[in-house]
C-alpha atoms as a PDB file:
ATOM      1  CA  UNK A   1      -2.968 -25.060  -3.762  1.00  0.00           C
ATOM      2  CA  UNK A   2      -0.937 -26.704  -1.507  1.00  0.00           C
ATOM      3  CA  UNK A   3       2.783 -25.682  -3.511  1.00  0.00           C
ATOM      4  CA  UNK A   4       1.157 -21.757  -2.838  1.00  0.00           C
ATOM      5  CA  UNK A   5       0.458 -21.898   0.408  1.00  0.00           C
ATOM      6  CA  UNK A   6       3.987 -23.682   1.112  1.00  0.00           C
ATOM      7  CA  UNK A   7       5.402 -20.492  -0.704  1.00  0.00           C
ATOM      8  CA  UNK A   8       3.557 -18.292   1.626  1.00  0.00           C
ATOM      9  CA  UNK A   9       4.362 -20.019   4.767  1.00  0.00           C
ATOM     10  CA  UNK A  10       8.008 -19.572   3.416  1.00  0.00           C
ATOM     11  CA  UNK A  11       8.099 -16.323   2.709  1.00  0.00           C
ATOM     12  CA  UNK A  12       6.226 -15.105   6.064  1.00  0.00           C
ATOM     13  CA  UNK A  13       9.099 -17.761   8.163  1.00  0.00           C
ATOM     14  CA  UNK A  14      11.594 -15.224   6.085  1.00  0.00           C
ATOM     15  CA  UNK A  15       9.979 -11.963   6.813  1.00  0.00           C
ATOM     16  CA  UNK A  16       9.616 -12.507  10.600  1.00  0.00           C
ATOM     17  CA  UNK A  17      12.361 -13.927  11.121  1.00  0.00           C
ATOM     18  CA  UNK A  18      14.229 -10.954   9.382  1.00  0.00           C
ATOM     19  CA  UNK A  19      12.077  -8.744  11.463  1.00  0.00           C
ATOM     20  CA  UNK A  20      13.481 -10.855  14.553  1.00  0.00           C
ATOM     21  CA  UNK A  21      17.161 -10.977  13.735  1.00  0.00           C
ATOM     22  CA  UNK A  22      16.892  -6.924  12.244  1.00  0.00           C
ATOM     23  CA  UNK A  23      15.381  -6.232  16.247  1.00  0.00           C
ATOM     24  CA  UNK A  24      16.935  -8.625  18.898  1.00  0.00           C
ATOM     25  CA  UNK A  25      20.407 -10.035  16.508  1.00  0.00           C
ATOM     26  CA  UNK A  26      20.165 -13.611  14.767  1.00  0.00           C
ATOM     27  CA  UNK A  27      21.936 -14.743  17.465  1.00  0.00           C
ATOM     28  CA  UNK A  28      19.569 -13.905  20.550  1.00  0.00           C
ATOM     29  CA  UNK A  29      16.179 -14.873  18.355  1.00  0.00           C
ATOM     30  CA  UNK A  30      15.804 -18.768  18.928  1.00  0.00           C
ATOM     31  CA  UNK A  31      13.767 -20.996  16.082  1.00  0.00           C
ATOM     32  CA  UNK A  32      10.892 -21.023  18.522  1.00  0.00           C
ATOM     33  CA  UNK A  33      10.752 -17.135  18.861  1.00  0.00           C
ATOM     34  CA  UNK A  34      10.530 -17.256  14.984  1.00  0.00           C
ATOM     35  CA  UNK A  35       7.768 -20.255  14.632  1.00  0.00           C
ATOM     36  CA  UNK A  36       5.847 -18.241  17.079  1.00  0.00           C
ATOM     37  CA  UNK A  37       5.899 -15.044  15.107  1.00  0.00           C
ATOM     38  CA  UNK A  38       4.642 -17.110  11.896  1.00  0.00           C
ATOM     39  CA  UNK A  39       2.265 -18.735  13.999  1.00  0.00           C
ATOM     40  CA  UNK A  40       3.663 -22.213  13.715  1.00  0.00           C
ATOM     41  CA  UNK A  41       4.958 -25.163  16.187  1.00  0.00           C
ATOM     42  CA  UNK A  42       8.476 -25.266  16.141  1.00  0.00           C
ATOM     43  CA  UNK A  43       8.895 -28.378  14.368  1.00  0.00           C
ATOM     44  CA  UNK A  44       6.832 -27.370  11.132  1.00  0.00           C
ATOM     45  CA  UNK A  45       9.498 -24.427  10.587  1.00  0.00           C
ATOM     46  CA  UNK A  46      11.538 -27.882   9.683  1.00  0.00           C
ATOM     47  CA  UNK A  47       9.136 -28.075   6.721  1.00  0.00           C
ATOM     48  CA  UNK A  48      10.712 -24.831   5.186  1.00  0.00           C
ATOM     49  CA  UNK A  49      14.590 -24.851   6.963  1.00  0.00           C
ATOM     50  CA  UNK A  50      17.250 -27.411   7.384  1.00  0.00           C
ATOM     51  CA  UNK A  51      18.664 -25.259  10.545  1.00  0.00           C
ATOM     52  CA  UNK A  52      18.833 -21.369  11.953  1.00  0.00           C
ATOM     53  CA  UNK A  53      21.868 -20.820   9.708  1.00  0.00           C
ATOM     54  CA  UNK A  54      20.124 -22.198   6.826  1.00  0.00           C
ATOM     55  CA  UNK A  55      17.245 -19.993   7.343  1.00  0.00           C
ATOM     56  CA  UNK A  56      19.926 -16.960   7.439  1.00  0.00           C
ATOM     57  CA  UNK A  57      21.497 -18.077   4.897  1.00  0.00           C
ATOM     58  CA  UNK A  58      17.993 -18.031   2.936  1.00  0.00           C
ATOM     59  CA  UNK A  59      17.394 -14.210   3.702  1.00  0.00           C
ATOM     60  CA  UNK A  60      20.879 -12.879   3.037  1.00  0.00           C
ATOM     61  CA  UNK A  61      20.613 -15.301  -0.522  1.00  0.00           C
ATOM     62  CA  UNK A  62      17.299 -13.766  -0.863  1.00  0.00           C
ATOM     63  CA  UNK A  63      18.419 -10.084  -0.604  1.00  0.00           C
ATOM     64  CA  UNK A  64      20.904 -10.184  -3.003  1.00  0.00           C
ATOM     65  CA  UNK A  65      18.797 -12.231  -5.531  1.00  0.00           C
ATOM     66  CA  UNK A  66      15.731  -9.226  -5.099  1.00  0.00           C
ATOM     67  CA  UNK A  67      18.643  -6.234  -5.484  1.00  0.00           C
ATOM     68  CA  UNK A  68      20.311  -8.433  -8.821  1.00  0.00           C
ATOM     69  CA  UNK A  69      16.787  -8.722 -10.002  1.00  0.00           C
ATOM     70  CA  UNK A  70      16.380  -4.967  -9.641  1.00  0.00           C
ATOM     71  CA  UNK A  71      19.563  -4.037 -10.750  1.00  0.00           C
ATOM     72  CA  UNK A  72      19.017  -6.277 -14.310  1.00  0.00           C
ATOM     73  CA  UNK A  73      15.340  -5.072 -14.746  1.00  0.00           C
ATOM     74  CA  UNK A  74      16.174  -1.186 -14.761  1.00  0.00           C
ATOM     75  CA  UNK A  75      18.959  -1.316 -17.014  1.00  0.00           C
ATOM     76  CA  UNK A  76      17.010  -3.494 -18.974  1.00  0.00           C
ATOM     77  CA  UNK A  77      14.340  -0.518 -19.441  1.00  0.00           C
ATOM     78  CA  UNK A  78      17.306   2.035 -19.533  1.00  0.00           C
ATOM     79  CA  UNK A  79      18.072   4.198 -22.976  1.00  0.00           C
ATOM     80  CA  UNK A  80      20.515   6.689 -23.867  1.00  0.00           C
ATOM     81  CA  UNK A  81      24.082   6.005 -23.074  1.00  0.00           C
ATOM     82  CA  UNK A  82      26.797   3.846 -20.991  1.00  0.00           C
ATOM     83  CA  UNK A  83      25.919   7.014 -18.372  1.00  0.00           C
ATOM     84  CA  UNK A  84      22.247   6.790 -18.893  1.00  0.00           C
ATOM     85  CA  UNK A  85      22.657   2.862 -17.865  1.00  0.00           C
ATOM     86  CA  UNK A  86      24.542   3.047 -14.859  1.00  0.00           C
ATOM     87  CA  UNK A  87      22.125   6.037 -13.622  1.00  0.00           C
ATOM     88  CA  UNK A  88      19.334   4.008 -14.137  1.00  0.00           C
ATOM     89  CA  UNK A  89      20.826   1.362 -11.737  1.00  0.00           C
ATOM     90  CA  UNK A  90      22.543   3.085  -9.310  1.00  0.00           C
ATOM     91  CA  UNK A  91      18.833   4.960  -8.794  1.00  0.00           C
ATOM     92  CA  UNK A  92      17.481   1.255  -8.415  1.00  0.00           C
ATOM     93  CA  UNK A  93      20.419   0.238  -6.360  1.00  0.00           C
ATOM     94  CA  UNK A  94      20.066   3.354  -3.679  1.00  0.00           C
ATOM     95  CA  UNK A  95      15.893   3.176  -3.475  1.00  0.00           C
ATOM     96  CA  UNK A  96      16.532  -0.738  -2.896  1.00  0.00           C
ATOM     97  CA  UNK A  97      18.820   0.105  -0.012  1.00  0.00           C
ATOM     98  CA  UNK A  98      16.150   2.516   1.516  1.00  0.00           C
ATOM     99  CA  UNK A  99      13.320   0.271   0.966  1.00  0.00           C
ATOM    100  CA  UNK A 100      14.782  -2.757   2.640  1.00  0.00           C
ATOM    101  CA  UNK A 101      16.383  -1.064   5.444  1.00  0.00           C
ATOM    102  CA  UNK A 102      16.410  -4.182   7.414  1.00  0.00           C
ATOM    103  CA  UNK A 103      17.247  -6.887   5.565  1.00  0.00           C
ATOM    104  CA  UNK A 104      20.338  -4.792   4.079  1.00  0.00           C
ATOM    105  CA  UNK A 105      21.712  -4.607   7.753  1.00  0.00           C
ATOM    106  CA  UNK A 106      21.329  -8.242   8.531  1.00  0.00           C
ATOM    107  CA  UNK A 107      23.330  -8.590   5.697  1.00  0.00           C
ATOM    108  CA  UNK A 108      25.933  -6.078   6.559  1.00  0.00           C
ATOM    109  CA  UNK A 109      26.001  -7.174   9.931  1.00  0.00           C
ATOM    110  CA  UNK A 110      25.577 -11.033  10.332  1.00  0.00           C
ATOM    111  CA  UNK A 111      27.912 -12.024   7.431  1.00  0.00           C
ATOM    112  CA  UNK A 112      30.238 -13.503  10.342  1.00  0.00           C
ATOM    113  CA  UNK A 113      27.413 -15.804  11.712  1.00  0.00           C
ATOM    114  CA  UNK A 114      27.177 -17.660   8.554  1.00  0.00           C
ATOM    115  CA  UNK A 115      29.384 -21.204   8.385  1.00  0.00           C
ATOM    116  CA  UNK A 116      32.021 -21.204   6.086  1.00  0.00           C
ATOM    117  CA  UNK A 117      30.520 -22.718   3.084  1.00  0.00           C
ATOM    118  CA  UNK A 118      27.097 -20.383   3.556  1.00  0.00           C
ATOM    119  CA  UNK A 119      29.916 -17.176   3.914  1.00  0.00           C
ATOM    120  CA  UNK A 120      31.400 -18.611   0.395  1.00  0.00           C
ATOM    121  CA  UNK A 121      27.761 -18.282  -1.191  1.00  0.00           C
ATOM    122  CA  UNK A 122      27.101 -15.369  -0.204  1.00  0.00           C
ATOM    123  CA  UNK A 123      30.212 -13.509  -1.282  1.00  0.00           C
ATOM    124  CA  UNK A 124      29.847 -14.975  -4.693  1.00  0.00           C
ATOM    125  CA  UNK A 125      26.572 -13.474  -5.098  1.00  0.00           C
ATOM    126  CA  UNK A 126      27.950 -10.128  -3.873  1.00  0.00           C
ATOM    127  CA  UNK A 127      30.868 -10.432  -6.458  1.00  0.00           C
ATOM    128  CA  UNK A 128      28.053 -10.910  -8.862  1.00  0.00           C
ATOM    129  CA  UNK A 129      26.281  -7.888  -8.411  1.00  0.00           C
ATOM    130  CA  UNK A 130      29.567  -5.427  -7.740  1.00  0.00           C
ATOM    131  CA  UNK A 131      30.879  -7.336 -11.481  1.00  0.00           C
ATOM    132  CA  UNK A 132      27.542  -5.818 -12.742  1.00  0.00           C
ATOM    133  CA  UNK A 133      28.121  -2.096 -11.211  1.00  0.00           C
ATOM    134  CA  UNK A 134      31.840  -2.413 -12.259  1.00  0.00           C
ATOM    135  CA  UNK A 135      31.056  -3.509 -15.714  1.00  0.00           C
ATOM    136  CA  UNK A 136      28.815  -0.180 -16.047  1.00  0.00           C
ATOM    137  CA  UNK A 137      31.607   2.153 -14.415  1.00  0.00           C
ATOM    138  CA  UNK A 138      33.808   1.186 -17.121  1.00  0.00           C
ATOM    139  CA  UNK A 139      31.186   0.861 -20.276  1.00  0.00           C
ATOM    140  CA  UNK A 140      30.934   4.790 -19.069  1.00  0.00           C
ATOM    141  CA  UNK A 141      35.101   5.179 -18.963  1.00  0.00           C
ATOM    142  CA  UNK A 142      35.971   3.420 -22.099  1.00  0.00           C
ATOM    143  CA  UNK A 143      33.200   5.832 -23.885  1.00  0.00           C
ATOM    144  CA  UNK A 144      34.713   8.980 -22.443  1.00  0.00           C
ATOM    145  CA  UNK A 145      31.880   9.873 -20.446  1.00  0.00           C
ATOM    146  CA  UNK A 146      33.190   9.336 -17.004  1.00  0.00           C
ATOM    147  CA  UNK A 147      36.607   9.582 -15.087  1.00  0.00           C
ATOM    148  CA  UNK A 148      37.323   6.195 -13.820  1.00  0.00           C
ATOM    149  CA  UNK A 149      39.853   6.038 -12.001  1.00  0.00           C
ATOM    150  CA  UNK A 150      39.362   2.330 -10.501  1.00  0.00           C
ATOM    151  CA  UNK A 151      35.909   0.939 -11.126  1.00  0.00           C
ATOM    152  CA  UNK A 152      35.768  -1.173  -8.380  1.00  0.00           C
ATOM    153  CA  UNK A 153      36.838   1.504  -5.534  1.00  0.00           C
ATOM    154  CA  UNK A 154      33.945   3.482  -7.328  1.00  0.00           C
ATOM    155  CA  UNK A 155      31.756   0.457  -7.242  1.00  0.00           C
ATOM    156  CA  UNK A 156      32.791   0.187  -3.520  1.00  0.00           C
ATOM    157  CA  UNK A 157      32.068   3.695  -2.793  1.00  0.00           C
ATOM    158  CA  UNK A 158      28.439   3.074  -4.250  1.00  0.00           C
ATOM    159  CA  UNK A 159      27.729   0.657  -2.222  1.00  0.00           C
ATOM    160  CA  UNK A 160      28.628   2.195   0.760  1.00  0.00           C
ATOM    161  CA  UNK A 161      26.677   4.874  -0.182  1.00  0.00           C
ATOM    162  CA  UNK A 162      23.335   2.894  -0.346  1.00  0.00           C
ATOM    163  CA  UNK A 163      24.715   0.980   3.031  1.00  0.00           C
ATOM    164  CA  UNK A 164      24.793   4.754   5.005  1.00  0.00           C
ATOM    165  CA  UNK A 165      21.217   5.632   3.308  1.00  0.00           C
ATOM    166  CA  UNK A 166      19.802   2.411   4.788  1.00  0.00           C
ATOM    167  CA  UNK A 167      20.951   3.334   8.326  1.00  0.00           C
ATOM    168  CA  UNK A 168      19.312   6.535   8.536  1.00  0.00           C
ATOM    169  CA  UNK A 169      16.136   6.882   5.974  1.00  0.00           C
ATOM    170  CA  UNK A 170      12.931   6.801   7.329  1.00  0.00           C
ATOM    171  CA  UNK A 171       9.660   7.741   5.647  1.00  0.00           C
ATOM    172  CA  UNK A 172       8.304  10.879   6.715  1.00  0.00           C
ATOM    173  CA  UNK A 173      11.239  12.395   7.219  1.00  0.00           C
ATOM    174  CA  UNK A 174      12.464  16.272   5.741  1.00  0.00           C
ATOM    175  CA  UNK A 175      12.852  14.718   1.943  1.00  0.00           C
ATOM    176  CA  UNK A 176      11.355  12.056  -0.149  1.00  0.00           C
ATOM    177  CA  UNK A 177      12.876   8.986  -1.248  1.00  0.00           C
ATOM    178  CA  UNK A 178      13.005  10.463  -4.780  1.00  0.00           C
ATOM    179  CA  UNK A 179      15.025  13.758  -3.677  1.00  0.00           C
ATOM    180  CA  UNK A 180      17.678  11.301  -1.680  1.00  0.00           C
ATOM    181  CA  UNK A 181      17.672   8.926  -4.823  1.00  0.00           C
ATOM    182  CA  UNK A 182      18.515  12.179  -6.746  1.00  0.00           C
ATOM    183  CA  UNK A 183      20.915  13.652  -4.691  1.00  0.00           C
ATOM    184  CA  UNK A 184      22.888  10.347  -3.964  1.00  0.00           C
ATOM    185  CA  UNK A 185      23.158   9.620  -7.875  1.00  0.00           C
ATOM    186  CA  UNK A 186      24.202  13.079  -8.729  1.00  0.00           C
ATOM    187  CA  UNK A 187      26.885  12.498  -6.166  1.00  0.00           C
ATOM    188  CA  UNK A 188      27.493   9.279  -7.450  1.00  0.00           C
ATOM    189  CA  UNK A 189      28.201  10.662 -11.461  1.00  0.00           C
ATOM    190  CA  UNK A 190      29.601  13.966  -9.944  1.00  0.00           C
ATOM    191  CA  UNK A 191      32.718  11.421  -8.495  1.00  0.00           C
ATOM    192  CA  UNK A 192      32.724  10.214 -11.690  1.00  0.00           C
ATOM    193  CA  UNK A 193      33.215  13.950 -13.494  1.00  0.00           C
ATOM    194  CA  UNK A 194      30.734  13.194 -15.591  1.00  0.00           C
ATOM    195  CA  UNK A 195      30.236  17.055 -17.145  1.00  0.00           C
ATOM    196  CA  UNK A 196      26.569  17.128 -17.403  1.00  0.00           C
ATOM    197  CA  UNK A 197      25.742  15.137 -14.358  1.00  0.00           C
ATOM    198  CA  UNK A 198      23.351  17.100 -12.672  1.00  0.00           C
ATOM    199  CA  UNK A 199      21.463  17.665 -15.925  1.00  0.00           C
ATOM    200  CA  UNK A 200      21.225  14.171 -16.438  1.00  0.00           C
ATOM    201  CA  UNK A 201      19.672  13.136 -13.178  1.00  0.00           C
ATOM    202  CA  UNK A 202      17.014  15.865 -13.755  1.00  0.00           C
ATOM    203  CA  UNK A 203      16.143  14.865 -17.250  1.00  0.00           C
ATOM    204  CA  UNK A 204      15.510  11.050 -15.782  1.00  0.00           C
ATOM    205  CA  UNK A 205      13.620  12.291 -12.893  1.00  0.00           C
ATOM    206  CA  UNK A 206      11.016  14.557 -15.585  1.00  0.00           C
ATOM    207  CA  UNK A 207      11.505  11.718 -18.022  1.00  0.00           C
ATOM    208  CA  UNK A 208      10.021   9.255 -15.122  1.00  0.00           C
ATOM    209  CA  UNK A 209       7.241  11.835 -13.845  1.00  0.00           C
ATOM    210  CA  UNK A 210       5.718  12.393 -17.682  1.00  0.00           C
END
């Protein structure tokens, strides 16, 4: 009992402090701000963190682990072809983006607050996931169903993508999440000149809603 609630106290340090550092900037939010947020003395945060970059280093770790995690599980579940794939997890990449608005900006924009070493970790994990999105790109060139013309500026432009839909979406604005998902990934295989791209981002969203 003791391990979950540990997890849980973890978790909620992570998601208020995110909340903090998304609101004020990691660098005006103090340790105390975030202990009193949880609902903690400062000192227990100790339990969970070694320091304030730790515990940013812990979200930004965090956020890439989730969108990997994402990333694997739909093209695990995708069929069809190389195209079919990489649709299935850009569409996973881009509602990501949307859904954790916040925690994709501290990551966009606190990078530079990170020591050294912490910077290193995190750009490995990012190579990780743009080696995954890259590795799709060109699954789709080498079977002739896309023009690639260099996966990773394509990968780049993807990414960027999701990075400009995280700035702006809200919920309960003029479209869905699911029409901006749809739009974005036609884009996305349109700048590919994959020939049936609209048609395939149409069959996936009936194929999902049956």
């Amino acid at each position: 009992m003791a391990n979950v609630t540990e997890r849980k106290t973890a978790v909620a340090i992570r998601e208020e402090a995110a909340k903090l550092f998304f609101e004020r900037g990691y660098n005006a939010t103090s340790l105390r701000e975030v202990a009193s947020a949880v609902g903690l003395m400062v000192g227990s945060l100790y339990n969970h963190i070694a320091s304030k970059e730790d515990l940013l280093l812990q979200i930004m770790g965090g956020i890439i682990d989730d969108l990997l995690a994402q990333a694997r599980q739909a093209l695990a579940k995708a069929n069809g072809d190389a195209v079919d794939k990489l649709q299935a997890v850009l569409a996973a990449h881009l509602r990501f983006h949307a859904e954790r608005a916040q925690q994709v900006f501290i990551g966009n924009t606190e990078l530079r607050s990170l020591p050294a070493q912490a910077h290193l970790k995190i750009a490995d994990k990012r190579q990780e996931y743009e080696a995954l999105l890259r590795g799709l790109v060109e699954d789709a060139g080498k079977a002739g169903l896309a023009d690639v013309v260099d996966g990773r500026v394509h990968v780049y432009s993807f990414v960027a993508q999701a990075t400009h839909i995280a700035s702006w979406y809200r919920l309960g604005g003029r479209k869905g999440l699911d029409e901006f998902v749809r739009d974005y990934t036609k884009l996305a295989l349109r700048q590919l000149n994959v020939v049936d791209a609209d048609d395939r981002v149409e069959r996936r969203r009936h194929d999902a809603a049956a």
